[in-house]
N, C-alpha and C. Protein backbone atom coordinates (compact mmCIF):
# COMPACT_ATOMS: atom_id res chain seq x y z
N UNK A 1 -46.82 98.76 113.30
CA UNK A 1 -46.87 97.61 112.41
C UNK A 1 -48.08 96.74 112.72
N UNK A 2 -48.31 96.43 113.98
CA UNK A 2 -49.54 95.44 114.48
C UNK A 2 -50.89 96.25 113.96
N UNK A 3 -50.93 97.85 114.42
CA UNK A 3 -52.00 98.46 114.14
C UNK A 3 -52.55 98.30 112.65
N UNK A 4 -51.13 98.94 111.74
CA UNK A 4 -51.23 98.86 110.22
C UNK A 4 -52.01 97.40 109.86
N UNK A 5 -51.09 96.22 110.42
CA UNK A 5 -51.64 94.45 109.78
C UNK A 5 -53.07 94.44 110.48
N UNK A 6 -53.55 94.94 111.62
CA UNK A 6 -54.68 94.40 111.40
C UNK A 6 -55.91 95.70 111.07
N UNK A 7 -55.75 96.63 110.77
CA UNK A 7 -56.58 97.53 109.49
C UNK A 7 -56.55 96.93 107.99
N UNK A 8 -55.47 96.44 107.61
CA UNK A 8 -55.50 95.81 106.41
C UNK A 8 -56.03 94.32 106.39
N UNK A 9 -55.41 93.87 107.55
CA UNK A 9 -56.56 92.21 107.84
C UNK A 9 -57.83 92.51 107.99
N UNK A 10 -58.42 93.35 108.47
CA UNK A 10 -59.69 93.77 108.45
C UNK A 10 -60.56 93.99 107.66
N UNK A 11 -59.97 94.86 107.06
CA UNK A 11 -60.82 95.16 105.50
C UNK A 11 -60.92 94.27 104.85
N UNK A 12 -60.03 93.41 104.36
CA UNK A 12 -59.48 92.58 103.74
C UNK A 12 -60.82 91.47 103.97
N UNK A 13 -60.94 91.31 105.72
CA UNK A 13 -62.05 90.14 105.57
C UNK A 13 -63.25 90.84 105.41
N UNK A 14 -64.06 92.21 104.95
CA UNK A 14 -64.78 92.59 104.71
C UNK A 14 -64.85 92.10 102.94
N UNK A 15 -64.08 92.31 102.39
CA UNK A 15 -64.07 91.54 101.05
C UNK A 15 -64.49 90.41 100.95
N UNK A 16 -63.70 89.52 101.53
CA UNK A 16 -63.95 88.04 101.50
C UNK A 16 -65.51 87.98 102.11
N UNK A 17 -65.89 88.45 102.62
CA UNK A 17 -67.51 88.64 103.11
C UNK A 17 -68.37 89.30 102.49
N UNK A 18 -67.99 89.44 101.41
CA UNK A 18 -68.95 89.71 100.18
C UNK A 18 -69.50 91.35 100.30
N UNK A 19 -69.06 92.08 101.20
CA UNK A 19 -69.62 93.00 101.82
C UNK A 19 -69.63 94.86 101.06
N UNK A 20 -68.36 94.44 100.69
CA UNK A 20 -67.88 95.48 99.10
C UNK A 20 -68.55 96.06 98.19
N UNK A 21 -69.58 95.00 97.99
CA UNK A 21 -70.07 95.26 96.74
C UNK A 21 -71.79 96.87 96.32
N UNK A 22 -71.61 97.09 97.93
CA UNK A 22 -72.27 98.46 97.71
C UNK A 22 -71.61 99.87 97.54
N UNK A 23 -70.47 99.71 97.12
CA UNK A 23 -69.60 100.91 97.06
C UNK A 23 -68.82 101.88 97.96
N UNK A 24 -68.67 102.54 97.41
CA UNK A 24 -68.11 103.46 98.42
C UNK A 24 -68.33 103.80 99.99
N UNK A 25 -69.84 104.46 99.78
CA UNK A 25 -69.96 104.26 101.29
C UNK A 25 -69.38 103.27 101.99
N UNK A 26 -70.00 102.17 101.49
CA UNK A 26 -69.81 100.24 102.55
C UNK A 26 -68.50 100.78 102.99
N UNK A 27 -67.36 101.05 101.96
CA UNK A 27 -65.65 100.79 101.82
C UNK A 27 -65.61 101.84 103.18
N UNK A 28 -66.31 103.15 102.97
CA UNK A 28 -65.65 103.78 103.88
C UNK A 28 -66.08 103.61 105.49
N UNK A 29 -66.53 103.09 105.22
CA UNK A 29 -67.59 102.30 107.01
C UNK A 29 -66.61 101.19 107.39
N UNK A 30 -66.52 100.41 106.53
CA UNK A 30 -65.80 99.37 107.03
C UNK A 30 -63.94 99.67 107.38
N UNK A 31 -63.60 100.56 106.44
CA UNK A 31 -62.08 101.04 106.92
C UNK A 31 -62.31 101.94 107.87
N UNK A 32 -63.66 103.16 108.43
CA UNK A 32 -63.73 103.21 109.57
C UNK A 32 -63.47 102.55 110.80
N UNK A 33 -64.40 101.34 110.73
CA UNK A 33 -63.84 100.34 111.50
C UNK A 33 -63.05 99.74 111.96
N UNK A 34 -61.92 98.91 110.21
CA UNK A 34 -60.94 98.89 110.69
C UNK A 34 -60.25 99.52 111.02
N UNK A 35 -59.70 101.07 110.64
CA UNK A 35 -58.87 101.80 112.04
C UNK A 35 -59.27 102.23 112.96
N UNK A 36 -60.32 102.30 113.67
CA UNK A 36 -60.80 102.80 114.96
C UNK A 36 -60.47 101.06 115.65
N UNK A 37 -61.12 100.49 115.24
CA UNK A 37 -60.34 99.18 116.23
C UNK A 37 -58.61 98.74 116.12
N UNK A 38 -57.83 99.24 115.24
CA UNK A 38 -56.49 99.19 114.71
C UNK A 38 -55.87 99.94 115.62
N UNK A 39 -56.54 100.84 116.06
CA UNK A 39 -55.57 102.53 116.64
C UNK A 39 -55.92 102.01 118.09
N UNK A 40 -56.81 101.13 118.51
CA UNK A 40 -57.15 101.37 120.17
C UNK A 40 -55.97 100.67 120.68
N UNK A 41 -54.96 99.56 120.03
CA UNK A 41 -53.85 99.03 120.57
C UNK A 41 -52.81 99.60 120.55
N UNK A 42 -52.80 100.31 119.02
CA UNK A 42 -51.75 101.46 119.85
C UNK A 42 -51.33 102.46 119.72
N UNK A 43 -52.82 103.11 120.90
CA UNK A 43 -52.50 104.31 121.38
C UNK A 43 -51.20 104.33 122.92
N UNK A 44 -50.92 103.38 123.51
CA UNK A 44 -50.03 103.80 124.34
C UNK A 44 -48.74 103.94 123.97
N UNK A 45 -48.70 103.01 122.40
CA UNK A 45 -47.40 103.02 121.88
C UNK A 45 -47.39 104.64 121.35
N UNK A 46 -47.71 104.95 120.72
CA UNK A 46 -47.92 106.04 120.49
C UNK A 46 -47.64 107.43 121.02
N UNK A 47 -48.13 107.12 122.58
CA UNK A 47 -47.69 107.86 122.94
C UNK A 47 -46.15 108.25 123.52
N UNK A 48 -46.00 106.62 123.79
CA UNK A 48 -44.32 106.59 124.26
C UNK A 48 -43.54 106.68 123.30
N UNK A 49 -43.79 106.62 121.99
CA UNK A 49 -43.15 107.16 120.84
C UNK A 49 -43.32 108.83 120.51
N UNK A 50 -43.94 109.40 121.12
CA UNK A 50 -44.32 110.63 120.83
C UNK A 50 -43.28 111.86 122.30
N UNK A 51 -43.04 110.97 123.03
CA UNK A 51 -42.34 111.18 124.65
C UNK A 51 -41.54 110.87 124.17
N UNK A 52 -40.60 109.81 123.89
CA UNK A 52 -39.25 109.49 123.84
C UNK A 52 -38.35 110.42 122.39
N UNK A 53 -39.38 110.72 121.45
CA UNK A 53 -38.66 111.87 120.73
C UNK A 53 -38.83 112.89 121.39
N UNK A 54 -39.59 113.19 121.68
CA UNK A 54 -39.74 114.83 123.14
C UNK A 54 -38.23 114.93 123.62
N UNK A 55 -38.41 114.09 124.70
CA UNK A 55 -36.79 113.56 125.40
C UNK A 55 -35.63 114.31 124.37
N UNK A 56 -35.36 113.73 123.36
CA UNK A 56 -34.41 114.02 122.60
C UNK A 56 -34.11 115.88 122.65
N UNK A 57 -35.00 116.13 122.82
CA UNK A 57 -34.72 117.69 122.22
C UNK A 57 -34.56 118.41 123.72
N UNK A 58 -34.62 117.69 125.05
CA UNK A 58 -34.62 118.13 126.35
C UNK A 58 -33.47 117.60 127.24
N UNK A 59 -32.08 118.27 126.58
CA UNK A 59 -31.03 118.12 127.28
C UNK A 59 -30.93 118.05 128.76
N UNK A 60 -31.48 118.93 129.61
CA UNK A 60 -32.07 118.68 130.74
C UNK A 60 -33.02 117.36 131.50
N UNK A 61 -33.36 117.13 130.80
CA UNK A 61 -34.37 116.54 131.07
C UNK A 61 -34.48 114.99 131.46
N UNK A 62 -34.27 114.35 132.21
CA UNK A 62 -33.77 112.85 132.34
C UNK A 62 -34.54 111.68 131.63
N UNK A 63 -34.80 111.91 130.27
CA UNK A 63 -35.62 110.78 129.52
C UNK A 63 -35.81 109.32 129.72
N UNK A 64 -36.95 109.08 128.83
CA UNK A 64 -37.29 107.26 128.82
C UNK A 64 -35.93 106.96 128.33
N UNK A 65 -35.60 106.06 129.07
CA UNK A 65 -34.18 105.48 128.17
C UNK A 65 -34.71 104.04 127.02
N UNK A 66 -35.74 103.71 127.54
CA UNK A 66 -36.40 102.47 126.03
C UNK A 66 -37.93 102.15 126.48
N UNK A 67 -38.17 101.71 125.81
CA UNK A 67 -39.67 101.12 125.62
C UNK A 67 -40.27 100.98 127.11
N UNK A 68 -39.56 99.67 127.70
CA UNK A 68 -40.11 98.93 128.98
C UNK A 68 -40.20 99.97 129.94
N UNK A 69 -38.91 101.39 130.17
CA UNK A 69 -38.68 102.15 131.41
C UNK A 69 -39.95 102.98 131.06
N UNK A 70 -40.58 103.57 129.54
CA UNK A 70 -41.79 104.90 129.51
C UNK A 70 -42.80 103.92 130.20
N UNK A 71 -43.19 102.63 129.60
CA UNK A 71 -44.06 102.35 130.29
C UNK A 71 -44.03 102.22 131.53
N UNK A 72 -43.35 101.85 132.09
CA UNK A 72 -43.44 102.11 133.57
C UNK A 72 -43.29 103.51 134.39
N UNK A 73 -42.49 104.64 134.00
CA UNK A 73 -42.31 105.83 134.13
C UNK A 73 -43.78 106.19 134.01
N UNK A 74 -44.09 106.39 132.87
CA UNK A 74 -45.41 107.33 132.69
C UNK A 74 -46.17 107.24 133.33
N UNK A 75 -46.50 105.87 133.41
CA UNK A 75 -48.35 105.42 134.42
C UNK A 75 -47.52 105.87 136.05
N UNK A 76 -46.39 105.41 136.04
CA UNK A 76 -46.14 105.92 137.74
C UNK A 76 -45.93 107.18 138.12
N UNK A 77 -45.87 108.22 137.10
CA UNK A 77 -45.69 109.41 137.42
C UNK A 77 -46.71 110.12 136.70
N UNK A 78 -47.36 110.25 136.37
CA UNK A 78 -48.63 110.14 135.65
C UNK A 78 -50.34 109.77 135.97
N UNK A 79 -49.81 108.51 136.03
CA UNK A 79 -51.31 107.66 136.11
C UNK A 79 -51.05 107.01 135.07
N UNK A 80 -52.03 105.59 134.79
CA UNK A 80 -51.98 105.19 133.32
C UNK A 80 -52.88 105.49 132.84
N UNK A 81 -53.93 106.69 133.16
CA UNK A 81 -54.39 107.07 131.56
C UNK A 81 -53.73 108.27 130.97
N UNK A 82 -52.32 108.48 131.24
CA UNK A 82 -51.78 109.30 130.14
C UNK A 82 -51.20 108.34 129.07
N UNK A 83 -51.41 107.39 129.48
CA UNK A 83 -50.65 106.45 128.27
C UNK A 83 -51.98 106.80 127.29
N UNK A 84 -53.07 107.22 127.37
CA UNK A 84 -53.91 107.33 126.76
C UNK A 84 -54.41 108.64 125.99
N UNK A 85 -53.38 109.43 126.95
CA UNK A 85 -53.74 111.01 126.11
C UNK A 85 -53.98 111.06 124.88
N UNK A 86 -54.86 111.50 124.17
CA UNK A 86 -55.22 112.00 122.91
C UNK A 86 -55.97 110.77 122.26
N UNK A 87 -56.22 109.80 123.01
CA UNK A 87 -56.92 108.73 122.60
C UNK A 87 -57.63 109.38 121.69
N UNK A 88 -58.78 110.00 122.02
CA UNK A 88 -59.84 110.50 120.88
C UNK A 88 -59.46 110.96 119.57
N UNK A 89 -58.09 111.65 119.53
CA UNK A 89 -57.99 112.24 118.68
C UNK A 89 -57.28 111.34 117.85
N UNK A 90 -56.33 110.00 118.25
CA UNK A 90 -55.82 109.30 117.74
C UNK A 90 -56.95 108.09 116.75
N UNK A 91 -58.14 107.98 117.44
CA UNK A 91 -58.95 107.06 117.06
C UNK A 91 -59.69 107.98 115.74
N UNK A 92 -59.64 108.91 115.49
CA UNK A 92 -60.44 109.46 114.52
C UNK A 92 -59.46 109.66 113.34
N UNK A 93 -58.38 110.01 114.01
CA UNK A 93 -56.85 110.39 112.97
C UNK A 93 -56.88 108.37 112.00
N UNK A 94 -56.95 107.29 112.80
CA UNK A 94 -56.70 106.49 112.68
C UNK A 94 -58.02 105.93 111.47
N UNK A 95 -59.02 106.00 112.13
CA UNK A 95 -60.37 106.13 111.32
C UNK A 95 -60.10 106.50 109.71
N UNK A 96 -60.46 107.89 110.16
CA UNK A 96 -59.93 108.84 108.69
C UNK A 96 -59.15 108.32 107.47
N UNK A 97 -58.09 108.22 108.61
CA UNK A 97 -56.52 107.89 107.70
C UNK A 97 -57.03 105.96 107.08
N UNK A 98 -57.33 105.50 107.55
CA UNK A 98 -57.73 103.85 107.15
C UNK A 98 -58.56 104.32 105.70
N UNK A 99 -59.73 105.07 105.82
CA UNK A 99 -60.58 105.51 105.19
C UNK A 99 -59.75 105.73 103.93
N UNK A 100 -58.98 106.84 103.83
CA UNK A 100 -58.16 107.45 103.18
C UNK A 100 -57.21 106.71 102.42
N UNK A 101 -56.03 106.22 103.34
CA UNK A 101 -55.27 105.68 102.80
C UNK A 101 -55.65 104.03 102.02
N UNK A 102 -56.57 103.16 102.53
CA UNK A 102 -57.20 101.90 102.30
C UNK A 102 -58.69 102.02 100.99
N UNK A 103 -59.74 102.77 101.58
CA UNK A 103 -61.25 102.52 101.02
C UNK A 103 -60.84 104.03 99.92
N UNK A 104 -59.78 104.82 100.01
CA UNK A 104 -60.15 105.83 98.92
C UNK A 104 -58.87 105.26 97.74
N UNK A 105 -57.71 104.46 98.22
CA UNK A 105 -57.24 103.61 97.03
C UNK A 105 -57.91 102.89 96.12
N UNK A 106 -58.60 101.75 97.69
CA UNK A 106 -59.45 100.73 96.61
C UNK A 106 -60.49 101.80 95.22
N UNK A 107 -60.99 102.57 95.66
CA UNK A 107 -62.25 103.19 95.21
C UNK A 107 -61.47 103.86 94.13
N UNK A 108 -60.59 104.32 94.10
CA UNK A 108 -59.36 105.01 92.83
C UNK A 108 -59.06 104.12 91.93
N UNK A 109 -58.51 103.15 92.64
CA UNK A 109 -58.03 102.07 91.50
C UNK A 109 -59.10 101.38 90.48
N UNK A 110 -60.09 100.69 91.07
CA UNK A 110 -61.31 100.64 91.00
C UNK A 110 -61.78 101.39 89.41
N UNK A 111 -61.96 102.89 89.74
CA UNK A 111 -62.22 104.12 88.98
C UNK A 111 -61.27 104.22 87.54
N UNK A 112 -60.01 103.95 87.98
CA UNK A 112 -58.73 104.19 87.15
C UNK A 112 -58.92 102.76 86.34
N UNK A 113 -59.43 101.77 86.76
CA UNK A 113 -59.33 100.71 85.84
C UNK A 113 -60.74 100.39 85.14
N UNK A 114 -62.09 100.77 85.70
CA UNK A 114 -62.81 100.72 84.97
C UNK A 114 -63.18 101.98 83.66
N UNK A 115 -63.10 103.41 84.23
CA UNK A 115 -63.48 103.91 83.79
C UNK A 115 -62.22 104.61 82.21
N UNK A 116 -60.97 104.57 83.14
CA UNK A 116 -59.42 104.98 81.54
C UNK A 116 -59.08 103.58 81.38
N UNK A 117 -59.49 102.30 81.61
CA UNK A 117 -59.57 101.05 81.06
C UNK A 117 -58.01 100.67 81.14
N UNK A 118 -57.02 100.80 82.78
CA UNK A 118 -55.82 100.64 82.84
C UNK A 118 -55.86 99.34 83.42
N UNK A 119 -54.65 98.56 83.09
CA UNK A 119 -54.72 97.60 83.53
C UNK A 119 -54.01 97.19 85.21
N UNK A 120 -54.26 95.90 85.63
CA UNK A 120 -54.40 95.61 86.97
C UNK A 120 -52.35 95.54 87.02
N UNK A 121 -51.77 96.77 87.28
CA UNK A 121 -50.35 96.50 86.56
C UNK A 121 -49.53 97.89 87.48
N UNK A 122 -48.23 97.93 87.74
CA UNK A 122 -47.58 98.32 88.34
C UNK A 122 -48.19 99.94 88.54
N UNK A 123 -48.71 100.81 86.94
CA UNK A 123 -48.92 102.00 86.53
C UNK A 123 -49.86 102.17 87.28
N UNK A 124 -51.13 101.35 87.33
CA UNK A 124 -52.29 101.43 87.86
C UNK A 124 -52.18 101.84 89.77
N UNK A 125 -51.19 100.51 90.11
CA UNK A 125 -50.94 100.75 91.53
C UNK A 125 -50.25 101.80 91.58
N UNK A 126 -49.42 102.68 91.23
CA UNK A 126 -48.69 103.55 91.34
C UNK A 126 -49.43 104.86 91.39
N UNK A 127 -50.12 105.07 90.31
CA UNK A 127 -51.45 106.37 89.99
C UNK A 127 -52.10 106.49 91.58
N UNK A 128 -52.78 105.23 91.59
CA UNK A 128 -53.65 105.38 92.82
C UNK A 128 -52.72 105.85 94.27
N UNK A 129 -51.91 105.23 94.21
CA UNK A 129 -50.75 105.28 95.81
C UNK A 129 -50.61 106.64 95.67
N UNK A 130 -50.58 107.50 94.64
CA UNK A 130 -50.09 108.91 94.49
C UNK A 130 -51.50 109.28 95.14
N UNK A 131 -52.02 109.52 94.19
CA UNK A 131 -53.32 109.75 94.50
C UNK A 131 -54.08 109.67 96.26
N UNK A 132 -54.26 108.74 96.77
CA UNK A 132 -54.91 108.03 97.92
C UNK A 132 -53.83 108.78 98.84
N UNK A 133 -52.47 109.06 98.74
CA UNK A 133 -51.77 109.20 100.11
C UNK A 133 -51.67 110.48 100.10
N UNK A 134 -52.27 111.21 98.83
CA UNK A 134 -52.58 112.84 99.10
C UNK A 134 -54.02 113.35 99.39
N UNK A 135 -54.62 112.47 99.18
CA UNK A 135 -56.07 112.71 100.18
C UNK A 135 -56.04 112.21 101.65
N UNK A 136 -55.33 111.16 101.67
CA UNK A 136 -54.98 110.88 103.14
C UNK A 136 -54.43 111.73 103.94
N UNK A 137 -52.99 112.11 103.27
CA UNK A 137 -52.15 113.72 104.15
C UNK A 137 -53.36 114.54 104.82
N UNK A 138 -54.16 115.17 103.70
CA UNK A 138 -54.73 116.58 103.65
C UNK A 138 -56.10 115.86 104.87
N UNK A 139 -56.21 114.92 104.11
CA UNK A 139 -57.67 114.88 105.42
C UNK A 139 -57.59 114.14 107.07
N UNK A 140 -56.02 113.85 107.05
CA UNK A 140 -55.65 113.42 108.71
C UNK A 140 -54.64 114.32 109.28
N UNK A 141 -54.49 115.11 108.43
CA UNK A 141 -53.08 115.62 109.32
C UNK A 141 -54.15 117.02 109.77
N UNK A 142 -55.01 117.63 110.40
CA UNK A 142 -55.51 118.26 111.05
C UNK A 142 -55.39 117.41 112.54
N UNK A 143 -56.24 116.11 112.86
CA UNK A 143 -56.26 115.04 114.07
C UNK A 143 -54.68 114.36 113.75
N UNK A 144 -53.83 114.03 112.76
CA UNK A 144 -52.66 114.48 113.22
C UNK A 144 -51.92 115.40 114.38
N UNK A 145 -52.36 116.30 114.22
CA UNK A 145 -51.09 117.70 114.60
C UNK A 145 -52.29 117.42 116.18
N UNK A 146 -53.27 117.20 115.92
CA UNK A 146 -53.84 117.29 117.24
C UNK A 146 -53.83 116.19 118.29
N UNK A 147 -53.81 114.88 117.84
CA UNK A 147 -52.83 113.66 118.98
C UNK A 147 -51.92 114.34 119.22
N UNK A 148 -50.67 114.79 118.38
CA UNK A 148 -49.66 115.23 118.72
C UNK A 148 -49.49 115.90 120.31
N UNK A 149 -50.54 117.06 119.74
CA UNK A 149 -50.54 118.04 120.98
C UNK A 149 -51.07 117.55 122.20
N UNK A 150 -52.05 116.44 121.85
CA UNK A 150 -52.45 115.96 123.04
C UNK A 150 -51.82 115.14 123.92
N UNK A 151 -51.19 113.97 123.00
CA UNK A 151 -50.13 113.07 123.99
C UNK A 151 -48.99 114.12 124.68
N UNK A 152 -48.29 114.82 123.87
CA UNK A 152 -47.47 115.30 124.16
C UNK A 152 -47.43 116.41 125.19
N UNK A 153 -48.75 116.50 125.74
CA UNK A 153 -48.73 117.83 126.44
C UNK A 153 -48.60 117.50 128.15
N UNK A 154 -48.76 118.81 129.00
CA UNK A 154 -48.22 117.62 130.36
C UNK A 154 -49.76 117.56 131.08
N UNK A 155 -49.49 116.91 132.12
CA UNK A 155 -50.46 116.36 133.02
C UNK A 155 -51.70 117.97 133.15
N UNK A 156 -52.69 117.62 132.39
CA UNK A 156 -53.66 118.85 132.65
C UNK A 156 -53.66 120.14 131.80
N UNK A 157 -52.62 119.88 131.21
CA UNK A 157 -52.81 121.38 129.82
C UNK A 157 -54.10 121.20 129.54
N UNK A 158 -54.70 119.72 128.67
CA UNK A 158 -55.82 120.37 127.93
C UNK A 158 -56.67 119.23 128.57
N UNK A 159 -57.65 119.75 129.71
CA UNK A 159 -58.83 119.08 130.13
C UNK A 159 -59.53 118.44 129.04
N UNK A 160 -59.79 118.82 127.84
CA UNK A 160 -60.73 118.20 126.92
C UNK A 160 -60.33 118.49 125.63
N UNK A 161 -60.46 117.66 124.51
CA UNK A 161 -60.26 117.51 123.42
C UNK A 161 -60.25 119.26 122.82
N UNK A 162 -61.61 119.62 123.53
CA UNK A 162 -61.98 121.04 122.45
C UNK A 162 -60.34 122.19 123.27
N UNK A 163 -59.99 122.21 124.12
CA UNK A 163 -59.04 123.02 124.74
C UNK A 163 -57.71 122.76 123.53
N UNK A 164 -56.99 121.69 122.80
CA UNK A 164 -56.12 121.09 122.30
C UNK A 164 -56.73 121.87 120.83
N UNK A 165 -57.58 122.11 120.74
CA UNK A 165 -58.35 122.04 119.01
C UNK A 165 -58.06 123.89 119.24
N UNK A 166 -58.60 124.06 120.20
CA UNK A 166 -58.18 125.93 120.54
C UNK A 166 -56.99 126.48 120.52
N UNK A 167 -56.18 125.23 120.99
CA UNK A 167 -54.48 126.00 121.07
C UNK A 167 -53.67 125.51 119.81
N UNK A 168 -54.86 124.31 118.81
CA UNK A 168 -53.69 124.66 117.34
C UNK A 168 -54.72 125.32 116.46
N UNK A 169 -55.47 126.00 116.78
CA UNK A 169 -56.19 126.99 116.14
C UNK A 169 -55.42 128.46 116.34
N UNK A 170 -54.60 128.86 116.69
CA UNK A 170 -53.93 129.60 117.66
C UNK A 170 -53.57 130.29 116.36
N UNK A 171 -52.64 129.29 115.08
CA UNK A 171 -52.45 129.63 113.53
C UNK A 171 -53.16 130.07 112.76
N UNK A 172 -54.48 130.31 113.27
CA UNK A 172 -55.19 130.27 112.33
C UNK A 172 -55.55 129.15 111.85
N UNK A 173 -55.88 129.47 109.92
CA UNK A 173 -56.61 128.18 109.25
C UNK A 173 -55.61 127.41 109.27
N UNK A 174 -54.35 127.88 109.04
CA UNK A 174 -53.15 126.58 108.73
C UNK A 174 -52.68 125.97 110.35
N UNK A 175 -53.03 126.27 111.08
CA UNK A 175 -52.67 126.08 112.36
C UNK A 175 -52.99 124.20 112.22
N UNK A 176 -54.20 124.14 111.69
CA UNK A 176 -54.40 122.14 111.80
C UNK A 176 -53.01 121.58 110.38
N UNK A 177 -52.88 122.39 109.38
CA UNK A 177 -51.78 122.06 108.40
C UNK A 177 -50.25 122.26 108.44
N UNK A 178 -50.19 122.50 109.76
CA UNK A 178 -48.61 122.89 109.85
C UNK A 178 -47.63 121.65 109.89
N UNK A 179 -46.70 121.61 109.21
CA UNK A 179 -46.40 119.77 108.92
C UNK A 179 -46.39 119.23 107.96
N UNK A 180 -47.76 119.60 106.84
CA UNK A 180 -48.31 118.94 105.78
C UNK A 180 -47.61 118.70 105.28
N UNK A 181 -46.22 119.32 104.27
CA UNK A 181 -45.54 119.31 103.03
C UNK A 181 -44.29 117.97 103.72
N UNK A 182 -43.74 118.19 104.77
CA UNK A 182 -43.03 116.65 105.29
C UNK A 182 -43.89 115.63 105.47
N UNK A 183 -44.91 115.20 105.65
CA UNK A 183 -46.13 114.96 105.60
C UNK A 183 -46.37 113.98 104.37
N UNK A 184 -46.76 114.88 103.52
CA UNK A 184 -46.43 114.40 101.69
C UNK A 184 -45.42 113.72 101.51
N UNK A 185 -44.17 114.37 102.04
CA UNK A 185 -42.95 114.04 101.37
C UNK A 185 -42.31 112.74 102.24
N UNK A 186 -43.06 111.84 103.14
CA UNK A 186 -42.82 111.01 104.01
C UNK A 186 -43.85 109.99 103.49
N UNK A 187 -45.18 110.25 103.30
CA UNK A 187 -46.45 109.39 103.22
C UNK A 187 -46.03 109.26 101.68
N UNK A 188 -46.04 109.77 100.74
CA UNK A 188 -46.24 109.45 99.31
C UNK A 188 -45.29 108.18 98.82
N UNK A 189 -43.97 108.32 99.27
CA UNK A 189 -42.96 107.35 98.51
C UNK A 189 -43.57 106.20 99.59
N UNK A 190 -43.71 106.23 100.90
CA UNK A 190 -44.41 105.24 101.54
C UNK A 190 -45.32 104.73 101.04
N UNK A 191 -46.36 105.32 100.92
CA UNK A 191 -47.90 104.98 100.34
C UNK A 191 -47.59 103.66 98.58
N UNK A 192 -46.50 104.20 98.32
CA UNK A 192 -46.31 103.58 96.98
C UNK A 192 -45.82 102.43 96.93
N UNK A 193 -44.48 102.45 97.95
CA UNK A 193 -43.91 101.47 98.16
C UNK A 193 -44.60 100.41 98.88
N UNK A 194 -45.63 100.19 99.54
CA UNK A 194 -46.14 99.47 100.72
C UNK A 194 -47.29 99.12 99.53
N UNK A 195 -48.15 99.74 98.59
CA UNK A 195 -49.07 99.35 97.91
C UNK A 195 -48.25 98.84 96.25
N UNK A 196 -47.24 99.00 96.05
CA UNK A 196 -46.72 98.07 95.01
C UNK A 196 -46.38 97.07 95.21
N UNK A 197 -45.36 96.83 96.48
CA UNK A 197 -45.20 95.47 97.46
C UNK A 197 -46.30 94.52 97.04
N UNK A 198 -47.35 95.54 97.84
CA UNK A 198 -48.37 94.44 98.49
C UNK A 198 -49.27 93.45 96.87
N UNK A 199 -49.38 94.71 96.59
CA UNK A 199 -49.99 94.10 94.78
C UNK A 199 -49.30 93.44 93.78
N UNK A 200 -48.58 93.26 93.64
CA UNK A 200 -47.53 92.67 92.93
C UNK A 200 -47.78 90.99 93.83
N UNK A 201 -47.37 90.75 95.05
CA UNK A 201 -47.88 90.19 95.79
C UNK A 201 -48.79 89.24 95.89
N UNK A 202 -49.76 90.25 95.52
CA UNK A 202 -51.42 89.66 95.48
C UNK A 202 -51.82 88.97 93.80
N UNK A 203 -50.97 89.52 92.97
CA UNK A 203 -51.34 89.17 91.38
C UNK A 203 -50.10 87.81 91.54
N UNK A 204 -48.98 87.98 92.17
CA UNK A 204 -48.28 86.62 92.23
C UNK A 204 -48.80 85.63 92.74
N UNK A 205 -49.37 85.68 94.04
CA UNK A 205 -50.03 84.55 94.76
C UNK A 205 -51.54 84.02 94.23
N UNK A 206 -51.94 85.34 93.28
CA UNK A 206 -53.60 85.02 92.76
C UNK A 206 -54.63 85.34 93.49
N UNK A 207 -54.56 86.47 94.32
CA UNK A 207 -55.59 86.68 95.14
C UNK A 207 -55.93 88.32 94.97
N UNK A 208 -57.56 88.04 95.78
CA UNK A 208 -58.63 88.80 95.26
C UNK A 208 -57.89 89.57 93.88
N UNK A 209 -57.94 89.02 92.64
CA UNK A 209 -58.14 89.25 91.36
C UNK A 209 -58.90 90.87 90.92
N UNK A 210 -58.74 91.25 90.14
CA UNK A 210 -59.08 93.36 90.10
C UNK A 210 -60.12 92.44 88.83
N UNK A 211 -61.42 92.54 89.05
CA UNK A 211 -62.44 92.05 87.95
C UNK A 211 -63.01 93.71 87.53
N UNK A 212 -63.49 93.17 86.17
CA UNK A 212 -64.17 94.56 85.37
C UNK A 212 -65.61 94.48 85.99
């Protein structure tokens, strides 16, 4: 939630800074930004969210029992830079996905209202949310599936990013897409609901206005 509010506070003050107005590229630089600085807070959450469902499936296994015990568990049995595992891969997944889900809406909606002349109206937000959270799926869930493997793996499986990229290559081409279709079917009604909210929202309160 903190990560999400401040990728969207972010961008957001890239607007108000007049900064928008070179297109696409600008959009996708600046939602670069905002999720690569969005994702660096939390990657440890992340990972203790990625461990404590582990747990679940390891009857054996004497799990995090909540939040406060992984953090302390992990870094002490561990170190604390496993709270950090897959950092890299999380910061690019995070990147991407900002890109995707944020600067390839705006740039849709944008498209959908200047060019089929729809108006600034529930249909419009809806088209795009479809739209934006299926380019998002397809172009993060490769560094998806690969944080995954990385937080989740134990102390020393994969010395380096490229070792993690080798063992979900293992599938083959679908080896980075395995996931995708829950994926869709999790991100899309999300993607819609969180961008009708928010717009509806924004046309009630009167802010940043959708100009021709």
């Amino acid at each position: 939630m903190c990560s999400t509010s401040l990728r969207f506070t972010l961008y957001e003050v890239g607007k108000t800074m007049d900064v928008m107005e070179n297109g696409l590229i600008v959009k996708v630089l600046w939602a670069g930004i905002a999720g690569t600085l969005g994702s660096v807070i939390a990657i440890p959450l992340d990972v203790i969210n990625i461990r404590m469902q582990t747990d679940m499936k390891n009857a054996d296994h004497e799990g995090r029992k909540c939040l406060s015990d992984a953090m302390i568990r992990i870094p002490r049995e561990e170190g604390w830079k496993a709270l950090y595992n897959g950092g890299y891969a999380s910061v690019l997944k995070a990147a991407i996905g900002t890109i995707g889900q944020i600067a390839v809406y705006d740039q849709v909606k944008g498209e959908l209202h200047n060019r089929l002349s729809m108006n600034d109206d529930v249909r419009l937000h809806f088209t795009s949310s479809v739209i934006s959270a299926i380019i998002d799926s397809i172009i993060t869930q490769p560094f998806d599936v690969l944080k995954t493997l990385m937080m989740n793996a134990r102390p020393g499986q994969f010395p380096t990013m490229l070792n993690a990229v080798k063992f979900m290559m293992r599938f083959g081409f679908w080896g980075p897409y395995r996931g995708l279709v829950p994926t869709l079917v999790r991100k899309v009604p999300a993607t819609i609901m969180m961008y009708t909210i928010y717009e509806q929202l924004r046309l009630k309160l009167g802010i940043l206005e959708l100009h021709e």
